[in-house]
PDB file of N, CA and C in Angstrom:
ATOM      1  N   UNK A   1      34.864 -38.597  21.611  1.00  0.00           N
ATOM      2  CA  UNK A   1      34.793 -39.036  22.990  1.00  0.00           C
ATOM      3  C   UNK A   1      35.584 -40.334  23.126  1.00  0.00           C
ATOM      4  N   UNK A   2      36.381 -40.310  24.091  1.00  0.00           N
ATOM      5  CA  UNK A   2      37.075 -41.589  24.195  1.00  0.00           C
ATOM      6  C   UNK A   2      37.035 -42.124  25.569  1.00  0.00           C
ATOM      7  N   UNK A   3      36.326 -43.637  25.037  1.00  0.00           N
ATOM      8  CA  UNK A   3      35.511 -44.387  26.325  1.00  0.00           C
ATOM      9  C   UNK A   3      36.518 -45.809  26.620  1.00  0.00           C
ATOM     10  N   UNK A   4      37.012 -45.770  27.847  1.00  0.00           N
ATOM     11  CA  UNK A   4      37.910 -46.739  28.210  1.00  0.00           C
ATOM     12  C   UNK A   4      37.580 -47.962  28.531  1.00  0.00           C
ATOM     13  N   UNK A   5      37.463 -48.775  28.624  1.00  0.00           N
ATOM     14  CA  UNK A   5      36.563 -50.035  29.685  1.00  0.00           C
ATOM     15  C   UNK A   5      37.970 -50.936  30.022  1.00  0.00           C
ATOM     16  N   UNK A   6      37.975 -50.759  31.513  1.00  0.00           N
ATOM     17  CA  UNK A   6      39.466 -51.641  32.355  1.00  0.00           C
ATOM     18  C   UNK A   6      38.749 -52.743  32.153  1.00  0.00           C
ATOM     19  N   UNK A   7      39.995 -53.799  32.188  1.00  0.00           N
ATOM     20  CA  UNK A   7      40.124 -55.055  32.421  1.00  0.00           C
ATOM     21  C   UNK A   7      41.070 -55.778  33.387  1.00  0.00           C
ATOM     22  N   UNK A   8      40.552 -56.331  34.584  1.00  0.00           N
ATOM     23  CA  UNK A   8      40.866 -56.939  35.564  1.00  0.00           C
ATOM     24  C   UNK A   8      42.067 -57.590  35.381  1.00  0.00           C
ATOM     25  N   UNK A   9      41.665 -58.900  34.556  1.00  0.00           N
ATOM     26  CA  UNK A   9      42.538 -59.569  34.203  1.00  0.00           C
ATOM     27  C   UNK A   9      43.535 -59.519  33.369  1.00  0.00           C
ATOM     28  N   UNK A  10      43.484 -58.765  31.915  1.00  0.00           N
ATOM     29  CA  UNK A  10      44.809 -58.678  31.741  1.00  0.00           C
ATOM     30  C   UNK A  10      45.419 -57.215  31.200  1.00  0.00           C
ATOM     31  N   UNK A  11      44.614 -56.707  32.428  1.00  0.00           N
ATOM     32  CA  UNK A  11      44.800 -55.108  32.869  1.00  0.00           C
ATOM     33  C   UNK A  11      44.725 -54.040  31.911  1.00  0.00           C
ATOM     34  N   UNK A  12      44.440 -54.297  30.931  1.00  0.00           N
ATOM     35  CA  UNK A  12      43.910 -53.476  29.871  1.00  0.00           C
ATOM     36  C   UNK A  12      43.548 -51.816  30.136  1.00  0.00           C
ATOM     37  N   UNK A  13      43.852 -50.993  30.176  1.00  0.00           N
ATOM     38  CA  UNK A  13      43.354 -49.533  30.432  1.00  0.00           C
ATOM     39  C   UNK A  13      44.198 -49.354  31.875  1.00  0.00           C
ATOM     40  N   UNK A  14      44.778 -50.300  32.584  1.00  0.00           N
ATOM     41  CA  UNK A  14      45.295 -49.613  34.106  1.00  0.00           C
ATOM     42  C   UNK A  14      46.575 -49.540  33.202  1.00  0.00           C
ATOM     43  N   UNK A  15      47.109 -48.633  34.574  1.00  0.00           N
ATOM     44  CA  UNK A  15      48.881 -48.343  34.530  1.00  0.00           C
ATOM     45  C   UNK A  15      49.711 -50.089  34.753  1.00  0.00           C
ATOM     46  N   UNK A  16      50.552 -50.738  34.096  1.00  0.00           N
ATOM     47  CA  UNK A  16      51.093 -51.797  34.589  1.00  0.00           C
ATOM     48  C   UNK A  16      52.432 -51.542  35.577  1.00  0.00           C
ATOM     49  N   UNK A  17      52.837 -50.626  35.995  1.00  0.00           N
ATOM     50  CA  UNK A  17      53.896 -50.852  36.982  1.00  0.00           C
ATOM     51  C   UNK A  17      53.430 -51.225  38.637  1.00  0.00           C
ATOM     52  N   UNK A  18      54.406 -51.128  38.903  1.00  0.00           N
ATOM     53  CA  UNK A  18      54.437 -51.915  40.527  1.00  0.00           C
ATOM     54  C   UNK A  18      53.785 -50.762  41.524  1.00  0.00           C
ATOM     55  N   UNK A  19      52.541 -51.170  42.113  1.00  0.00           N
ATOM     56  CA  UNK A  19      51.679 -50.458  42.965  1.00  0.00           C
ATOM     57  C   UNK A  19      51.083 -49.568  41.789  1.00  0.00           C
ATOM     58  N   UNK A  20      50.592 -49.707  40.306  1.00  0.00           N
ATOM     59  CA  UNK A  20      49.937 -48.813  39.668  1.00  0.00           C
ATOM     60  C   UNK A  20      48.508 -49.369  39.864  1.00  0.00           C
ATOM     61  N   UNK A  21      47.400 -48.959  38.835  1.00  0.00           N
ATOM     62  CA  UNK A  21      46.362 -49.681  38.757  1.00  0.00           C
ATOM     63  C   UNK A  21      45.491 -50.987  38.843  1.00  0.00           C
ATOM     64  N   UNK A  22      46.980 -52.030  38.243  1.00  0.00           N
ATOM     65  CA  UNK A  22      46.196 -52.905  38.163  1.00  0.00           C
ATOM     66  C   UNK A  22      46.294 -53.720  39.505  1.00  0.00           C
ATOM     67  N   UNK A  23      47.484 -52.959  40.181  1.00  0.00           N
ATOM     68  CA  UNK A  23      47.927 -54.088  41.547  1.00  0.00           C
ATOM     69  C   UNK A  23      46.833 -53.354  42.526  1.00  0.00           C
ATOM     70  N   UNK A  24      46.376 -52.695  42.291  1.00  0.00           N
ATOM     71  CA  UNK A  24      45.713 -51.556  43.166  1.00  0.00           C
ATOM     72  C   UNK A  24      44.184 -52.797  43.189  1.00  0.00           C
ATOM     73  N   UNK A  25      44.172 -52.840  41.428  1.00  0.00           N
ATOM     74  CA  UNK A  25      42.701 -53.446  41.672  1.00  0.00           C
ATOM     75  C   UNK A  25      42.800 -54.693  42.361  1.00  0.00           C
ATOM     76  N   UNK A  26      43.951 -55.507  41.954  1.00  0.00           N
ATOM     77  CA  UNK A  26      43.969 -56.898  42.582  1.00  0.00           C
ATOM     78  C   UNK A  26      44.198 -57.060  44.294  1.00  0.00           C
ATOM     79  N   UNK A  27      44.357 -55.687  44.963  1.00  0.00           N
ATOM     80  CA  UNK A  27      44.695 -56.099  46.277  1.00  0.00           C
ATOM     81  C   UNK A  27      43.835 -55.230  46.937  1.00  0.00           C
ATOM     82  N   UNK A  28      42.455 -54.940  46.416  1.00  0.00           N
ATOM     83  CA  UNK A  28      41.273 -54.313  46.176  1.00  0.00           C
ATOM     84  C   UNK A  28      40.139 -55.535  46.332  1.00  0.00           C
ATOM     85  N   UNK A  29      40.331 -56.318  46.019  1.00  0.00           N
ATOM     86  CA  UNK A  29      39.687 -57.504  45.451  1.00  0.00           C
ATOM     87  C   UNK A  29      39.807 -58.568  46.400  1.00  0.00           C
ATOM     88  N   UNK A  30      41.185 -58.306  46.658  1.00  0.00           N
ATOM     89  CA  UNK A  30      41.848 -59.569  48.212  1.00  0.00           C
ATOM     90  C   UNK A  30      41.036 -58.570  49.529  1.00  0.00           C
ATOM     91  N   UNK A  31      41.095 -57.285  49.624  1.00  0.00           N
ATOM     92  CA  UNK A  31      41.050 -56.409  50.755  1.00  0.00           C
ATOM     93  C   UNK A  31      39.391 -56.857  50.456  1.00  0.00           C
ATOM     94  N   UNK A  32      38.774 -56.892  49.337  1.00  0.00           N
ATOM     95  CA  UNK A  32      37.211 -57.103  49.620  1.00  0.00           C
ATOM     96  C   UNK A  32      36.865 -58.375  50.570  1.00  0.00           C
ATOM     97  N   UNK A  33      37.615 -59.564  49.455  1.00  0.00           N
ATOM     98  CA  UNK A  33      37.192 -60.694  50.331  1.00  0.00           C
ATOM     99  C   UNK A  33      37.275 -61.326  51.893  1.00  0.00           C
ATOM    100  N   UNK A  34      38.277 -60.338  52.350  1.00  0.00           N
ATOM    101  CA  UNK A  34      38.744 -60.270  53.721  1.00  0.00           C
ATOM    102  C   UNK A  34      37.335 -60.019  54.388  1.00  0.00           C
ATOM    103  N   UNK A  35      36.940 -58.287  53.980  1.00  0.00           N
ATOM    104  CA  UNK A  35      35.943 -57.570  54.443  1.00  0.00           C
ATOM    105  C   UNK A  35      34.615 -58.941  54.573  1.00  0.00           C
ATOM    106  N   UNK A  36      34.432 -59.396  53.635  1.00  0.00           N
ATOM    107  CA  UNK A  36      33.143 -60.202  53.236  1.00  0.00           C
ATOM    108  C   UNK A  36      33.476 -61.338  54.342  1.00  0.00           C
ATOM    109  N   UNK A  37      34.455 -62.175  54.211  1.00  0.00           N
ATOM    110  CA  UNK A  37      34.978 -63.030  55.884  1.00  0.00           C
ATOM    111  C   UNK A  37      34.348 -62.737  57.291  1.00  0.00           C
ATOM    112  N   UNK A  38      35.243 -61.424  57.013  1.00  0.00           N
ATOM    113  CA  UNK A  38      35.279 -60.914  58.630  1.00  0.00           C
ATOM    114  C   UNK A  38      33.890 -60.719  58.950  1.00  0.00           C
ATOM    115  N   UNK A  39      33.041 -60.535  57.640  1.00  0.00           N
ATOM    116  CA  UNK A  39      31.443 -59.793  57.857  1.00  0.00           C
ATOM    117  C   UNK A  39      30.748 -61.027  58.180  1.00  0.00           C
ATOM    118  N   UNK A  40      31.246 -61.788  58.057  1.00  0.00           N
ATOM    119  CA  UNK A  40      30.505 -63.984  57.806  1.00  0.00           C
ATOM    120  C   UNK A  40      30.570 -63.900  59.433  1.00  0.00           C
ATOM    121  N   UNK A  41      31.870 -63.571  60.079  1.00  0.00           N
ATOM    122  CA  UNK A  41      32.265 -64.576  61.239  1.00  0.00           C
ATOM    123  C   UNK A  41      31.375 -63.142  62.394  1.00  0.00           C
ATOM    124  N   UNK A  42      32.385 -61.974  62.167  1.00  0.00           N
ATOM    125  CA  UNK A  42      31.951 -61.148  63.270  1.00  0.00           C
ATOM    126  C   UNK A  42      30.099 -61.094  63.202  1.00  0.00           C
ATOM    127  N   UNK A  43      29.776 -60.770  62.421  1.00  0.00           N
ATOM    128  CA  UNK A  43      27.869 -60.453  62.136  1.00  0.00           C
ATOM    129  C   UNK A  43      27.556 -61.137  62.357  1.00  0.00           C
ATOM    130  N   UNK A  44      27.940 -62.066  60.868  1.00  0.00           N
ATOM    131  CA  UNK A  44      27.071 -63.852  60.942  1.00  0.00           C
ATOM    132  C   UNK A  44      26.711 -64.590  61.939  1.00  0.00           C
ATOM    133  N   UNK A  45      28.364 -64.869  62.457  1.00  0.00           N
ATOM    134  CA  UNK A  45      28.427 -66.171  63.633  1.00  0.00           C
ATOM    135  C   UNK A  45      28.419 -65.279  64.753  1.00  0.00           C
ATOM    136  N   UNK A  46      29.090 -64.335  65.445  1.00  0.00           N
ATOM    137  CA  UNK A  46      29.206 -63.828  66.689  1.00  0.00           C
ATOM    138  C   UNK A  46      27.734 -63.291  67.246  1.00  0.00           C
ATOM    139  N   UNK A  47      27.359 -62.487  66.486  1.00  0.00           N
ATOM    140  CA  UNK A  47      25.827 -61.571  66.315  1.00  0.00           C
ATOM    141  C   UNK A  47      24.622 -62.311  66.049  1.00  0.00           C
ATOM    142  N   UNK A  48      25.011 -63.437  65.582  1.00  0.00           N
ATOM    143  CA  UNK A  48      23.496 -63.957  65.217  1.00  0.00           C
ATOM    144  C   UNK A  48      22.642 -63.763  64.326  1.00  0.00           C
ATOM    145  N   UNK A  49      23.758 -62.982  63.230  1.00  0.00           N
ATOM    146  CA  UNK A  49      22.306 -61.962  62.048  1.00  0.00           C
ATOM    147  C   UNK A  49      22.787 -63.081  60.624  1.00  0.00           C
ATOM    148  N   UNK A  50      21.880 -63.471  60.108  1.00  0.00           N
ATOM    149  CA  UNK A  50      22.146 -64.483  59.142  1.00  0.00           C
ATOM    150  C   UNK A  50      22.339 -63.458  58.086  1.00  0.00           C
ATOM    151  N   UNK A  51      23.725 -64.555  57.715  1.00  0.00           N
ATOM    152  CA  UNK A  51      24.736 -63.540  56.616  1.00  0.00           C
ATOM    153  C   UNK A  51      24.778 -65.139  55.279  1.00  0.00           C
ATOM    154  N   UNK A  52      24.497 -64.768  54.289  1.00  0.00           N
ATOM    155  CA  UNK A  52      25.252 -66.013  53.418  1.00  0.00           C
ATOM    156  C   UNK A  52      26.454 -65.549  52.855  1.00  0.00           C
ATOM    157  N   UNK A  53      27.312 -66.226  52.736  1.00  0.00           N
ATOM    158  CA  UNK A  53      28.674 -66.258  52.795  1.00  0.00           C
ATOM    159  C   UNK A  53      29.014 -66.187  51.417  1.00  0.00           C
ATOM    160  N   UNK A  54      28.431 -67.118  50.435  1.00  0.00           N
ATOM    161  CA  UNK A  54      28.355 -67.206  48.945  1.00  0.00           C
ATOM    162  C   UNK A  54      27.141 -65.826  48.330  1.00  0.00           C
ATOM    163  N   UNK A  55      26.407 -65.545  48.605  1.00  0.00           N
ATOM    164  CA  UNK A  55      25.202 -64.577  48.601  1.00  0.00           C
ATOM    165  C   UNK A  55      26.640 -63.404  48.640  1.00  0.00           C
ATOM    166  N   UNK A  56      27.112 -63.303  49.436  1.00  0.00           N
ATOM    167  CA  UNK A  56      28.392 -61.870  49.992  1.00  0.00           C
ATOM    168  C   UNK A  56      29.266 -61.989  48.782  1.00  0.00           C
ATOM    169  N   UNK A  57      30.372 -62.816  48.549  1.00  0.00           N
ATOM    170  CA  UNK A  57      31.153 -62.916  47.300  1.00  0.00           C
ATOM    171  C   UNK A  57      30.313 -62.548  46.508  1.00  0.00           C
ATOM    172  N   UNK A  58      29.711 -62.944  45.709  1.00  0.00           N
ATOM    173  CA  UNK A  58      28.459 -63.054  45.050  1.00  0.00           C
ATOM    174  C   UNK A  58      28.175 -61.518  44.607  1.00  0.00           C
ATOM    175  N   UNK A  59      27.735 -60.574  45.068  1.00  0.00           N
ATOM    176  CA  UNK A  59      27.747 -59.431  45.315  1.00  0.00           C
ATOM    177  C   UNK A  59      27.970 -58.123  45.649  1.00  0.00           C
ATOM    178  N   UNK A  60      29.087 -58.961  46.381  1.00  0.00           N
ATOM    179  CA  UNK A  60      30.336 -58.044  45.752  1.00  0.00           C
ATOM    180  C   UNK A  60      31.335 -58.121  45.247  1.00  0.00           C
ATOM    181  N   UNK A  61      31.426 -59.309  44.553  1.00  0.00           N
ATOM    182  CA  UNK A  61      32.697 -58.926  43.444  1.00  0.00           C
ATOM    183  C   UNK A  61      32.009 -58.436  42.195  1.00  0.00           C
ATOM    184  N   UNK A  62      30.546 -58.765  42.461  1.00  0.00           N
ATOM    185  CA  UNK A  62      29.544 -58.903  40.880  1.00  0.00           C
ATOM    186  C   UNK A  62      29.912 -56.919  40.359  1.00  0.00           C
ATOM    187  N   UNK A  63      29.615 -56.422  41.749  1.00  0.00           N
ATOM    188  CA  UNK A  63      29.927 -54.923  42.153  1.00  0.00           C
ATOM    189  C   UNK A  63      30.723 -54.127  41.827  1.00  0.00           C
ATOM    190  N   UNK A  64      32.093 -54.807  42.217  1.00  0.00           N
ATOM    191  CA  UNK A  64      33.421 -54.502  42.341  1.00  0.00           C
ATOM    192  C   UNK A  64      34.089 -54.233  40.639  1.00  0.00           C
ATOM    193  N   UNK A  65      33.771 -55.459  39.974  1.00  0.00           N
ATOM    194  CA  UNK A  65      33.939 -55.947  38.810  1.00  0.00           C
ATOM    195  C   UNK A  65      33.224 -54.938  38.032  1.00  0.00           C
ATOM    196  N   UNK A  66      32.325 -54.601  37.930  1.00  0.00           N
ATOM    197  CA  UNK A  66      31.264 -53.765  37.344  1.00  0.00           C
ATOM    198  C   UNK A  66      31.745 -52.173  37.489  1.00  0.00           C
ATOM    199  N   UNK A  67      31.884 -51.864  38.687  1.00  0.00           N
ATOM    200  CA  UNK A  67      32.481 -50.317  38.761  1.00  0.00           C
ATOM    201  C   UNK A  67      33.789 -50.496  38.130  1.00  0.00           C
ATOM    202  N   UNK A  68      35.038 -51.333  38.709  1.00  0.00           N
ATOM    203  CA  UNK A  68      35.897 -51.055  38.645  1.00  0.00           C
ATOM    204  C   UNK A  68      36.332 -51.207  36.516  1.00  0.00           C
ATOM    205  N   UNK A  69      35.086 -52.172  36.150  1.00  0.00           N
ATOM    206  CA  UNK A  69      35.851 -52.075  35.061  1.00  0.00           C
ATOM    207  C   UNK A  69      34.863 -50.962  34.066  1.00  0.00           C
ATOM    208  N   UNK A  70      34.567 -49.887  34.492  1.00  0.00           N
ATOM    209  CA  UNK A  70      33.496 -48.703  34.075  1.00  0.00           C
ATOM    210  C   UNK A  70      34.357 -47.876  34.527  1.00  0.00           C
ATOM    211  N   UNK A  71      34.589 -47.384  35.470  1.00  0.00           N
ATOM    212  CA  UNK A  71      35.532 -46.511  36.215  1.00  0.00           C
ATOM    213  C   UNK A  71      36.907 -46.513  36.341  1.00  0.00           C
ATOM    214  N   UNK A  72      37.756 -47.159  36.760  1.00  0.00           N
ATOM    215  CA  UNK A  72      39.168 -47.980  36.964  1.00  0.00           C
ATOM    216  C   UNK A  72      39.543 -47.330  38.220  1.00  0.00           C
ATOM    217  N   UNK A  73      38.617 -46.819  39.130  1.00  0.00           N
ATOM    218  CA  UNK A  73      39.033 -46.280  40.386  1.00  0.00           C
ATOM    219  C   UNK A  73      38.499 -47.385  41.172  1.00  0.00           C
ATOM    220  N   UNK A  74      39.680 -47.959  42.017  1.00  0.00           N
ATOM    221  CA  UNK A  74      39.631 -49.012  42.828  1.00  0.00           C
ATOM    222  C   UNK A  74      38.890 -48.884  43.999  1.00  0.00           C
ATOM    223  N   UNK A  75      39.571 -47.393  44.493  1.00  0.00           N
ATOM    224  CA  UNK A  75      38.340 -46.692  46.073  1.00  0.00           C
ATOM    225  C   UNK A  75      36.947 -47.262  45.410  1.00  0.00           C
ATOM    226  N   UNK A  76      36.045 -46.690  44.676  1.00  0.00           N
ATOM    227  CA  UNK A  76      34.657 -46.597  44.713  1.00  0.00           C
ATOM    228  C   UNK A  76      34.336 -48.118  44.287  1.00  0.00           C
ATOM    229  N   UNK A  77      35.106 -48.841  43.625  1.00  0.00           N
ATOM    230  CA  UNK A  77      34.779 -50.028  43.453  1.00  0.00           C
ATOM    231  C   UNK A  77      34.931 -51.244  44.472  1.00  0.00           C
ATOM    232  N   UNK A  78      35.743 -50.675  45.944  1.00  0.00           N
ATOM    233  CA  UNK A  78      34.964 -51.239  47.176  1.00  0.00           C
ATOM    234  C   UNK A  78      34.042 -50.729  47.739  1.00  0.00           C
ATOM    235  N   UNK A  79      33.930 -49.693  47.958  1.00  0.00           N
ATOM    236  CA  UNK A  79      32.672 -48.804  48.655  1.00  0.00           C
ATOM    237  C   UNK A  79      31.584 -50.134  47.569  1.00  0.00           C
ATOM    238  N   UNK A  80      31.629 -50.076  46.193  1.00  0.00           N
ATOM    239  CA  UNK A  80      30.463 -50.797  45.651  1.00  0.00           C
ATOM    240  C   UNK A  80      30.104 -52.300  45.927  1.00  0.00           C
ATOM    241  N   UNK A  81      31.676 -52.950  45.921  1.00  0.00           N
ATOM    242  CA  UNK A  81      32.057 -53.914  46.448  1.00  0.00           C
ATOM    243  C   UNK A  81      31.002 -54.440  47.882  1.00  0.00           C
ATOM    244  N   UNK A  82      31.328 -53.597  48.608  1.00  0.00           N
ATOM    245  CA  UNK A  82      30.819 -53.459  50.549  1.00  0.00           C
ATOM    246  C   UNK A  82      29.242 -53.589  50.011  1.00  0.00           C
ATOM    247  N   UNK A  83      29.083 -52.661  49.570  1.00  0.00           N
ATOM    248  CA  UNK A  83      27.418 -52.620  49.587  1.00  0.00           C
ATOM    249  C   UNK A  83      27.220 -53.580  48.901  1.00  0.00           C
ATOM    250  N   UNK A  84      27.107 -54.260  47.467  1.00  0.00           N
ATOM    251  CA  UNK A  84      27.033 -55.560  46.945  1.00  0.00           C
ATOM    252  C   UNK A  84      26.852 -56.440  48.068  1.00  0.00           C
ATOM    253  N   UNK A  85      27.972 -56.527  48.777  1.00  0.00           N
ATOM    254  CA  UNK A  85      27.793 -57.685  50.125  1.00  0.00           C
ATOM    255  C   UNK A  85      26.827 -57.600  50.672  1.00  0.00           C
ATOM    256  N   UNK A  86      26.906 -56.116  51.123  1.00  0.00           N
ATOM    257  CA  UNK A  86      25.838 -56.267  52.190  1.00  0.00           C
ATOM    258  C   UNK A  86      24.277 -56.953  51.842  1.00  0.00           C
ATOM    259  N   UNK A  87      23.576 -55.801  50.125  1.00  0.00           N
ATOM    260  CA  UNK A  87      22.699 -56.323  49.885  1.00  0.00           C
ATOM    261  C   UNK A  87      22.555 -57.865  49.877  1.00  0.00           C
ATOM    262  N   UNK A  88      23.371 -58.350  49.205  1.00  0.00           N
ATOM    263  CA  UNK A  88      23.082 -60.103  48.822  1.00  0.00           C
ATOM    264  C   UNK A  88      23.607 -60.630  49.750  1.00  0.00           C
ATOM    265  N   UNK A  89      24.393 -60.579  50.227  1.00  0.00           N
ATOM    266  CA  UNK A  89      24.712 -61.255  51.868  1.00  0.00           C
ATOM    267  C   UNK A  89      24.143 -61.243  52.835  1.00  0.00           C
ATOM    268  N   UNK A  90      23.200 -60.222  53.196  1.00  0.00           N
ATOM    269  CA  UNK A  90      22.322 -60.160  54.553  1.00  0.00           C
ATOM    270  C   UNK A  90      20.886 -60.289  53.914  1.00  0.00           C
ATOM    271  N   UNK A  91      20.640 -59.885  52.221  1.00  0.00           N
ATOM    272  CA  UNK A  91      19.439 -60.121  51.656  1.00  0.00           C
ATOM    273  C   UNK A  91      18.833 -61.436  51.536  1.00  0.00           C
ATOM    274  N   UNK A  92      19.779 -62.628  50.925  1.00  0.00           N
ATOM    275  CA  UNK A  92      20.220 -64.070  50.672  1.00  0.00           C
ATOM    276  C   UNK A  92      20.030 -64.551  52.396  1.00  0.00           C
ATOM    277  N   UNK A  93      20.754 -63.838  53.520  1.00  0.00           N
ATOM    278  CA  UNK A  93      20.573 -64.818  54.770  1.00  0.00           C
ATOM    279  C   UNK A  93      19.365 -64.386  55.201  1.00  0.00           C
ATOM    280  N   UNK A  94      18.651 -63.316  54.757  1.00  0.00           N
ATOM    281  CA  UNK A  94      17.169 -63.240  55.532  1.00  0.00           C
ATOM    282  C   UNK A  94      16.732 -64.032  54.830  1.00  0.00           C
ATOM    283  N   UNK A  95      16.382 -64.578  53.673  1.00  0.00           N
ATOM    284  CA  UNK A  95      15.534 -65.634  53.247  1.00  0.00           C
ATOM    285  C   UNK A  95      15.550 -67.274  53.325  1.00  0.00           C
ATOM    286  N   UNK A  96      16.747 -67.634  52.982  1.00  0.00           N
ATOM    287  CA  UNK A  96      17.847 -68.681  53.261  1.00  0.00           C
ATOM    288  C   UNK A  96      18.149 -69.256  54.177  1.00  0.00           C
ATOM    289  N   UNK A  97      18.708 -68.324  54.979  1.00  0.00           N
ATOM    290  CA  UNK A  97      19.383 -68.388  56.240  1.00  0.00           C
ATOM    291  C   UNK A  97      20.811 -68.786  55.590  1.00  0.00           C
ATOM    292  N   UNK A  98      21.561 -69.078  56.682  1.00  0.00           N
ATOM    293  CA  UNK A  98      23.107 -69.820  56.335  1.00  0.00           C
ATOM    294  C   UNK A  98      23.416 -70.665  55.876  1.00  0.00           C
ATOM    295  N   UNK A  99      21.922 -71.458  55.276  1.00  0.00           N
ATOM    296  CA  UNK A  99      22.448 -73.125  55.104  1.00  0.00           C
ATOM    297  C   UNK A  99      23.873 -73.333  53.542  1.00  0.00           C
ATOM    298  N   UNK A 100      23.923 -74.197  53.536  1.00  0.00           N
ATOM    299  CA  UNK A 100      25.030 -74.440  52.601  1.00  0.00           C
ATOM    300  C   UNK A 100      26.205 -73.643  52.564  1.00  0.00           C
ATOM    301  N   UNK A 101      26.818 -72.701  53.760  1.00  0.00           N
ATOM    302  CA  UNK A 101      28.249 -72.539  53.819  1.00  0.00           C
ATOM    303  C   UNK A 101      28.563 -72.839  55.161  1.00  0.00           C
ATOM    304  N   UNK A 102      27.795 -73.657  56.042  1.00  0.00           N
ATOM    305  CA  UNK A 102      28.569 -73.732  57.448  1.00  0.00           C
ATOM    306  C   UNK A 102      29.488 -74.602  57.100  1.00  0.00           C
ATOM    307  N   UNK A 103      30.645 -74.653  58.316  1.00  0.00           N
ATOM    308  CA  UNK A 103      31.825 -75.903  57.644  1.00  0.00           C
ATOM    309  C   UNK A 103      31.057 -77.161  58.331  1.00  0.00           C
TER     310      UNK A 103
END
Protein backbone atom coordinates (compact mmCIF):
# COMPACT_ATOMS: atom_id res chain seq x y z
CA UNK A 1 0.00 0.00 0.00
CA UNK A 2 1.41 3.25 -0.79
CA UNK A 3 0.39 6.15 1.52
CA UNK A 4 1.27 9.72 0.38
CA UNK A 5 1.07 12.62 2.91
CA UNK A 6 1.26 16.32 0.80
CA UNK A 7 3.13 18.97 2.04
CA UNK A 8 2.05 22.54 1.75
CA UNK A 9 5.10 24.02 2.04
CA UNK A 10 7.60 22.47 0.22
CA UNK A 11 5.09 20.65 -1.89
CA UNK A 12 6.11 17.31 -1.38
CA UNK A 13 3.58 14.71 -3.11
CA UNK A 14 1.85 17.68 -5.44
CA UNK A 15 2.68 18.09 -9.15
CA UNK A 16 5.33 21.22 -9.18
CA UNK A 17 4.48 22.90 -12.49
CA UNK A 18 2.62 26.08 -13.12
CA UNK A 19 -1.20 25.81 -12.12
CA UNK A 20 -0.38 22.03 -10.86
CA UNK A 21 -1.04 21.02 -7.26
CA UNK A 22 0.83 22.89 -5.31
CA UNK A 23 -0.27 26.40 -6.82
CA UNK A 24 -3.73 24.99 -6.66
CA UNK A 25 -3.21 24.51 -2.87
CA UNK A 26 -1.64 27.91 -2.30
CA UNK A 27 -4.39 29.92 -4.09
CA UNK A 28 -6.82 27.60 -2.18
CA UNK A 29 -5.56 28.94 0.95
CA UNK A 30 -5.58 32.81 -0.33
CA UNK A 31 -9.32 31.96 -1.86
CA UNK A 32 -10.03 30.61 1.91
CA UNK A 33 -8.88 33.62 3.66
CA UNK A 34 -10.83 35.94 1.45
CA UNK A 35 -13.98 33.67 2.19
CA UNK A 36 -13.22 33.96 6.13
CA UNK A 37 -12.96 38.20 5.55
CA UNK A 38 -15.83 38.54 3.62
CA UNK A 39 -17.65 36.14 6.35
CA UNK A 40 -16.10 38.81 9.34
CA UNK A 41 -17.51 41.94 7.48
CA UNK A 42 -20.76 40.72 5.51
CA UNK A 43 -22.23 38.32 8.75
CA UNK A 44 -20.15 39.73 11.44
CA UNK A 45 -20.39 43.50 10.98
CA UNK A 46 -23.37 44.02 8.47
CA UNK A 47 -25.79 41.20 10.15
CA UNK A 48 -24.99 41.52 13.55
CA UNK A 49 -24.16 37.72 14.15
CA UNK A 50 -20.91 37.60 16.22
CA UNK A 51 -18.23 36.06 14.11
CA UNK A 52 -14.46 35.92 15.66
CA UNK A 53 -12.23 36.69 13.09
CA UNK A 54 -9.10 34.80 14.66
CA UNK A 55 -11.60 31.80 15.95
CA UNK A 56 -12.35 31.69 11.61
CA UNK A 57 -8.53 31.51 10.44
CA UNK A 58 -8.11 29.38 13.21
CA UNK A 59 -10.35 26.77 11.84
CA UNK A 60 -10.07 26.81 8.89
CA UNK A 61 -6.80 26.64 7.88
CA UNK A 62 -6.45 24.07 11.01
CA UNK A 63 -9.07 22.17 8.34
CA UNK A 64 -7.71 23.00 5.20
CA UNK A 65 -4.18 21.91 6.27
CA UNK A 66 -5.41 18.65 7.64
CA UNK A 67 -7.48 17.46 4.52
CA UNK A 68 -5.39 18.90 2.12
CA UNK A 69 -2.29 17.31 3.44
CA UNK A 70 -4.29 13.60 3.82
CA UNK A 71 -5.90 14.01 0.54
CA UNK A 72 -4.00 16.58 -1.84
CA UNK A 73 -7.39 17.53 -3.34
CA UNK A 74 -7.62 21.21 -2.91
CA UNK A 75 -11.73 21.27 -3.74
CA UNK A 76 -12.56 19.26 -0.47
CA UNK A 77 -9.97 20.93 1.49
CA UNK A 78 -12.06 24.23 1.20
CA UNK A 79 -15.40 22.78 1.50
CA UNK A 80 -13.32 21.63 5.00
CA UNK A 81 -11.68 24.82 5.15
CA UNK A 82 -15.52 26.77 5.07
CA UNK A 83 -16.86 24.57 7.64
CA UNK A 84 -13.72 24.86 10.06
CA UNK A 85 -14.70 28.63 9.88
CA UNK A 86 -17.84 28.38 10.31
CA UNK A 87 -17.63 26.03 13.42
CA UNK A 88 -14.89 28.15 15.31
CA UNK A 89 -15.81 31.39 13.93
CA UNK A 90 -19.47 31.64 14.76
CA UNK A 91 -18.74 28.92 17.73
CA UNK A 92 -15.79 31.32 19.36
CA UNK A 93 -18.29 34.58 18.61
CA UNK A 94 -21.25 32.97 20.43
CA UNK A 95 -19.23 32.73 23.51
CA UNK A 96 -16.69 35.57 23.20
CA UNK A 97 -18.29 37.72 21.15
CA UNK A 98 -15.88 39.88 18.81
CA UNK A 99 -13.74 41.24 21.35
CA UNK A 100 -10.02 41.32 20.43
CA UNK A 101 -10.25 41.68 16.53
CA UNK A 102 -12.21 44.95 16.13
CA UNK A 103 -9.76 47.56 14.54
Amino acid sequence: MNFTLYNVMSCEGFSREVGGGCTQAWVGMAILFFIIAFTRKWIGEEMGVDFNFIGGLAGGYAAFIAVVSISGSTFWSVIAGVVGMAVLGFGIGLFAGEEGDSY
